[in-house]
Protein backbone atom coordinates (compact mmCIF):
# COMPACT_ATOMS: atom_id res chain seq x y z
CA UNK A 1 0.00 0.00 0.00
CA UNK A 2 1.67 3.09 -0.87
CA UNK A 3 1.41 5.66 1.95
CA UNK A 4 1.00 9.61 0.68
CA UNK A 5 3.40 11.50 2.85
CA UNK A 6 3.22 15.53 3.10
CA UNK A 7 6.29 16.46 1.29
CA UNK A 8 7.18 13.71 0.04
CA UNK A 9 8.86 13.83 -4.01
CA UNK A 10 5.67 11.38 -5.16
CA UNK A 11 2.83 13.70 -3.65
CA UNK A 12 4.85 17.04 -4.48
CA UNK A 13 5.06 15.18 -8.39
CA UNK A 14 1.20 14.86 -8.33
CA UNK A 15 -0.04 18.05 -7.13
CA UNK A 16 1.86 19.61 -9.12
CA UNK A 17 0.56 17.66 -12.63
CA UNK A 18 -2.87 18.28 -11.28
CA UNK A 19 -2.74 22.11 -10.88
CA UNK A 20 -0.99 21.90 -14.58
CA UNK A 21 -3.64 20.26 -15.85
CA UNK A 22 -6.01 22.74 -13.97
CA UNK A 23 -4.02 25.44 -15.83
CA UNK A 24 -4.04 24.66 -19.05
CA UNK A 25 -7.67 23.40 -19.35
CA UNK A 26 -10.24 26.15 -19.81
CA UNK A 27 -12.74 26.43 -17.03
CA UNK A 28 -15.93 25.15 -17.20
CA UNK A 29 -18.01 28.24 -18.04
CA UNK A 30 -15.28 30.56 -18.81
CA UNK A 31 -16.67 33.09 -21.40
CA UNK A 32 -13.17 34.30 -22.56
CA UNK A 33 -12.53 34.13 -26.10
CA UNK A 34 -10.22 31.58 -27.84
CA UNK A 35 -7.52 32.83 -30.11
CA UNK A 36 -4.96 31.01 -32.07
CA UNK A 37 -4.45 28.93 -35.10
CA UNK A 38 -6.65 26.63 -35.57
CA UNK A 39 -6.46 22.77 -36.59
CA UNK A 40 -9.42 21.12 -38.15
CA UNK A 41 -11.02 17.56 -36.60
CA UNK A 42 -13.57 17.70 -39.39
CA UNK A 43 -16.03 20.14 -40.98
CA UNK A 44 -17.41 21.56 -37.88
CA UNK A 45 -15.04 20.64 -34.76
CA UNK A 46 -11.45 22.59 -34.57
CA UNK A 47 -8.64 22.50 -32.12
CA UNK A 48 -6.72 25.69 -30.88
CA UNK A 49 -4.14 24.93 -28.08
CA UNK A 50 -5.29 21.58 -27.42
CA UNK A 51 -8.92 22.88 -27.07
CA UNK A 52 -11.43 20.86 -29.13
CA UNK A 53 -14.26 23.43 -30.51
CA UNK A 54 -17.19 22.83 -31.49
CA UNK A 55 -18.56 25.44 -33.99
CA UNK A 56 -22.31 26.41 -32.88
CA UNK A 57 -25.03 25.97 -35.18
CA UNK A 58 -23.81 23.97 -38.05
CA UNK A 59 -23.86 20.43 -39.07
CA UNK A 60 -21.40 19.38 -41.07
CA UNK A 61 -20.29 15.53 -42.57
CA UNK A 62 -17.88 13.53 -40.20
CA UNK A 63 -14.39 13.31 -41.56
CA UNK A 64 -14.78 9.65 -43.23
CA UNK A 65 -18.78 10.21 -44.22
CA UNK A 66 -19.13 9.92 -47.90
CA UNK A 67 -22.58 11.15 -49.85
CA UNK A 68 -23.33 11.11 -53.65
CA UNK A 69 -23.24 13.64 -55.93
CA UNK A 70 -26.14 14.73 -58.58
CA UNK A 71 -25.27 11.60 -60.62
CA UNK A 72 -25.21 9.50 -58.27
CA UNK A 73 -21.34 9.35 -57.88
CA UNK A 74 -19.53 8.42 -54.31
CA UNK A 75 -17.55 10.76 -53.33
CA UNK A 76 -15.80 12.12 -49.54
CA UNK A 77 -17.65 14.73 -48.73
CA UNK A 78 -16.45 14.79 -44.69
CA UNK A 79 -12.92 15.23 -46.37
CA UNK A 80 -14.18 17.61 -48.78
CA UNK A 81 -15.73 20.06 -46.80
CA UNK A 82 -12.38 19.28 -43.87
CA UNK A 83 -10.19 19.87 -46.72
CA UNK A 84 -12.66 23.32 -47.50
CA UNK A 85 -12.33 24.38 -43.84
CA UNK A 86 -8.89 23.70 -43.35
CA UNK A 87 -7.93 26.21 -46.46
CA UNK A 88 -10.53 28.70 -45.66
CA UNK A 89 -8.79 29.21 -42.08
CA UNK A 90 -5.44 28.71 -43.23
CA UNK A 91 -6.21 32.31 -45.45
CA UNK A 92 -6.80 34.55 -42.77
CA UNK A 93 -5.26 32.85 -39.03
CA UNK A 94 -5.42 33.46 -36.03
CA UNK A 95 -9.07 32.03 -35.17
CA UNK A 96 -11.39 33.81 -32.51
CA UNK A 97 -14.27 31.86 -30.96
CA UNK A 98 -16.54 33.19 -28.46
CA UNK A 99 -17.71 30.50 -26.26
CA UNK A 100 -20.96 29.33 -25.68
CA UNK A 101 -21.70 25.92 -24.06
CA UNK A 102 -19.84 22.89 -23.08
CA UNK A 103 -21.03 19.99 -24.91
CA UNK A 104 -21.99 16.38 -23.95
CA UNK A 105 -18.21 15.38 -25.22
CA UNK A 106 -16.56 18.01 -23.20
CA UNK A 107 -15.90 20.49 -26.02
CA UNK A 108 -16.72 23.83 -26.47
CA UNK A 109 -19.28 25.15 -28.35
CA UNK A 110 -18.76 28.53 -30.05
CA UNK A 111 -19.02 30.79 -32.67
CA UNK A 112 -16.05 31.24 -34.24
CA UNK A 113 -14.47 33.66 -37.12
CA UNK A 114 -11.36 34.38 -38.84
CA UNK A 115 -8.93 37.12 -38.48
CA UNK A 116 -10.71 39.21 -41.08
CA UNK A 117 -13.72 39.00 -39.00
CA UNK A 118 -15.78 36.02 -41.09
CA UNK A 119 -18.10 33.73 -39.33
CA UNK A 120 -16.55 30.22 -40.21
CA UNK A 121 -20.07 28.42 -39.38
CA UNK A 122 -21.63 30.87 -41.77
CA UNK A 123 -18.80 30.11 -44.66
CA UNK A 124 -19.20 26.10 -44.13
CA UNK A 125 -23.58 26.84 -44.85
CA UNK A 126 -22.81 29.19 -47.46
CA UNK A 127 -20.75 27.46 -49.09
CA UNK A 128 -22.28 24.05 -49.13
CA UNK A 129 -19.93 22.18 -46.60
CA UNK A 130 -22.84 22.21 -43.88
CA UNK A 131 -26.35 23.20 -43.20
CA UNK A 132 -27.66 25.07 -40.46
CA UNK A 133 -28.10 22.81 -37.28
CA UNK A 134 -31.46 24.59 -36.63
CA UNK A 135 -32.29 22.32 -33.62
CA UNK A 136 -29.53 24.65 -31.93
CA UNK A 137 -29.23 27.36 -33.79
CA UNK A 138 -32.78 28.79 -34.25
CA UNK A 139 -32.04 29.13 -38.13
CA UNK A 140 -29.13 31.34 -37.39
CA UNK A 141 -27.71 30.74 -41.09
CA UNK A 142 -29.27 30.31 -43.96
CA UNK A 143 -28.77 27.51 -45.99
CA UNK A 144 -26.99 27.33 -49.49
CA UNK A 145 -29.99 27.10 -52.18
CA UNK A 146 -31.81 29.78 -50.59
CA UNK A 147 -28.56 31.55 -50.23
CA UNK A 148 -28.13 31.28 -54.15
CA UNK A 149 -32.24 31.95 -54.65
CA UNK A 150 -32.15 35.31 -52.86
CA UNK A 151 -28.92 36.57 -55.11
CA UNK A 152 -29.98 35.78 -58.01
């Protein structure tokens, strides 16, 4: 049985990995915003300093989904659409995200934009590489066709 000792090397070792850990995560709650360069997941999850986000209001396919095309072709359209993101960020780093929520898998939900001020959830919709999640977002975007319908 080991026997936890104050001031002893093994407790000192493990106190101080814990309040690291404390550190570095952000707290529950915490509305600060989120700045850095962003790594895509997939389509509508990003990681900034180690920080899995998940942008609010969108839907987007999961990195191995595939869907068909008008003709009925298979094609990778979670990779597509990562592959999208990943270049539209890369344009214009760092990323900003304003927190929201905490999700059921412990990752932030937030709006998020890039450093010329564009809403990256907005750019996946309007752009076809996700729709608007409109069980959370209250039809916050709009979606692609009607997009293209109103300018016309």
């Amino acid at each position: 049985m080991s026997v936890w000792v104050w001031g002893s090397e093994k407790l000192k070792r493990v106190l101080l990995a814990a309040a690291a850990a404390l550190l570095a995560a952000p707290a529950l709650g915490s509305n600060e915003t989120i700045i850095g360069r962003a790594s895509v997941i997939d389509a509508d999850t990003i990681e900034i300093h180690g920080q899995r986000i998940r942008l609010f209001g969108v839907d987007a396919p999961e990195g191995r989904q595939t869907c068909q095309d008008a003709d009925g072709k298979t094609y990778r359209c979670g990779q597509k659409s990562s592959f999208a993101l990943d270049n539209f960020i890369a344009q214009a780093q760092p990323v900003y995200c304003e927190p929201l929520d905490i999700d059921r898998y412990n990752r932030v939900v937030a709006t998020c934009s890039n450093a010329e001020g564009k809403d990256i959830g907005a750019w996946l919709v309007r752009n076809g590489h996700a729709v608007d999640y409109t069980r959370y977002s209250t039809g916050t975007f709009i979606n692609p066709w009607e997009f293209r319908a109103l300018h016309r």
